[in-house]
Protein backbone atom coordinates (compact mmCIF):
# COMPACT_ATOMS: atom_id res chain seq x y z
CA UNK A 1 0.00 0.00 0.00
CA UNK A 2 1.49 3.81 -0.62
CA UNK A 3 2.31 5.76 1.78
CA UNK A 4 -0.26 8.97 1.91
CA UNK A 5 1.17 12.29 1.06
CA UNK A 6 -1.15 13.81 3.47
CA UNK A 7 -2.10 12.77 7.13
CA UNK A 8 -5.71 14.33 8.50
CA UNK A 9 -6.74 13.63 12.27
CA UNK A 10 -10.28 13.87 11.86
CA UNK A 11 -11.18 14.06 15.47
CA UNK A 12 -9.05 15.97 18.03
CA UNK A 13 -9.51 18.46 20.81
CA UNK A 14 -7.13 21.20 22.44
CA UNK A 15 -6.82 21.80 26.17
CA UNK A 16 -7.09 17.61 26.57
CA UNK A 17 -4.95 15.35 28.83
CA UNK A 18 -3.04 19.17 29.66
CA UNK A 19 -1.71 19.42 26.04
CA UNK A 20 -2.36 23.14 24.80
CA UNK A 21 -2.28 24.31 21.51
CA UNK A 22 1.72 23.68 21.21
CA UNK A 23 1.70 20.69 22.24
CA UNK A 24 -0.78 19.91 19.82
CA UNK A 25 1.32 20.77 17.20
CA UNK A 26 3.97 18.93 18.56
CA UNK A 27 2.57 15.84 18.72
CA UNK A 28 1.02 16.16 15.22
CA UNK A 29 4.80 16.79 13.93
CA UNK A 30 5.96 13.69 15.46
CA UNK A 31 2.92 11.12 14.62
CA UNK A 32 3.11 12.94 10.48
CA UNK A 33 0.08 14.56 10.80
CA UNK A 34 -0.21 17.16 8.47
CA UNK A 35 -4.12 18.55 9.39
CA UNK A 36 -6.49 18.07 11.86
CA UNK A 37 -9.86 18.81 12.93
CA UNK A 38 -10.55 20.48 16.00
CA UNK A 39 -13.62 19.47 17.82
CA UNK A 40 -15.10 20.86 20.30
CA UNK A 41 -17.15 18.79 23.54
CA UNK A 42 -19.47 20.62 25.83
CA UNK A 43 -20.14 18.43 28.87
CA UNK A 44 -23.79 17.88 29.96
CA UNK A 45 -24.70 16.44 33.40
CA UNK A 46 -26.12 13.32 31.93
CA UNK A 47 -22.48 12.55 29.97
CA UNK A 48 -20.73 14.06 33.12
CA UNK A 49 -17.67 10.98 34.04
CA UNK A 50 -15.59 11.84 36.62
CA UNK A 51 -12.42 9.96 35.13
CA UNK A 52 -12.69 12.36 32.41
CA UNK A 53 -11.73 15.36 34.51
CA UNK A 54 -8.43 15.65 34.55
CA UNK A 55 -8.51 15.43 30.96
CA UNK A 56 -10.20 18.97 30.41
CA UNK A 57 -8.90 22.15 30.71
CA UNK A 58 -9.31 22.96 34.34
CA UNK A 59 -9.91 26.86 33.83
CA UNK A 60 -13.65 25.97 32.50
CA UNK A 61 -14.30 24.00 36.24
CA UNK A 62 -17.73 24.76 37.26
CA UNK A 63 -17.62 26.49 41.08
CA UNK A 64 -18.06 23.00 42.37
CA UNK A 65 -15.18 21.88 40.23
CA UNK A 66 -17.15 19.93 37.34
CA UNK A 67 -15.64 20.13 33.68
CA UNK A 68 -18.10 21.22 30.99
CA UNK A 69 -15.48 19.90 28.50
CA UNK A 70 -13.75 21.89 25.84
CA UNK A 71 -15.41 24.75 24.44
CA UNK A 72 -15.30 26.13 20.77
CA UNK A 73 -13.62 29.22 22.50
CA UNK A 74 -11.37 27.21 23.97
CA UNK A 75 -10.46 26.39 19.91
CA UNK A 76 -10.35 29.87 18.63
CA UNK A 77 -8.13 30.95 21.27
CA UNK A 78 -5.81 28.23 20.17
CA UNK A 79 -5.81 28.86 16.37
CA UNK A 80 -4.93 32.61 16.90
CA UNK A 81 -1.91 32.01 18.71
CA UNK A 82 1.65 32.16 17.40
CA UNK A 83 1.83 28.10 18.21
CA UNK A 84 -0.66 27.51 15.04
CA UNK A 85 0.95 30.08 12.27
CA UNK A 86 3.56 27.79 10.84
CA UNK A 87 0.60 25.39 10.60
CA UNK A 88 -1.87 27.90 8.86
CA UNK A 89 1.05 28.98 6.24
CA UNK A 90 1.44 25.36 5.38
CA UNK A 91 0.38 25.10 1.34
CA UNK A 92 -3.12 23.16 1.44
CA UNK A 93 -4.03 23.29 -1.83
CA UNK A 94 -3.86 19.45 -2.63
CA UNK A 95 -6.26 18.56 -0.08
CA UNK A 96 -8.98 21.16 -1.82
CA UNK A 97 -9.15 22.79 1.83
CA UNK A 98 -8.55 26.94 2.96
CA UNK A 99 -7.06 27.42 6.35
CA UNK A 100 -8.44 30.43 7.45
């Protein structure tokens, strides 16, 4: 089988397992991932897991210290920041896509 040209994650977050938006980057340079998709998760009560909180960002804790997961803010912050410009200067043009 070829190798692909291109590597796309299609399902990732930022702010998960304490890995902020460099990270993120990081660890898509060393698995060969070339895009990803960054999802958001908003917590309700009735999905509420307690093994899941250390995972989330702990800045969006409830007062009683619940996670409501990782908001879409949460995603904008990240692709405005200096960590994500080498990625959004990247030539995408093979994969049809625009990286705003």
């Amino acid at each position: 089988m070829a190798k692909p040209s291109r590597i796309v994650d299609v399902h990732q977050h930022v702010n998960w397992h304490g890995r902020d938006d460099r990270g993120l980057v990081a660890n898509m340079d060393e698995c060969g991932i070339d895009q990803a998709v960054l999802l958001n998760w908003d917590v309700t009560d009735i999905e509420h897991y307690h093994a899941y909180e250390g995972a989330f960002n702990p800045a969006r804790a409830t007062p009683e210290g619940r996670s409501r997961g990782l908001p879409l803010s949460d995603i904008v912050e990240a692709v405005r920041k200096p960590a994500m410009a080498l990625w959004r200067s990247r030539d995408w043009s093979d994969l049809g896509t625009q990286v705003a």
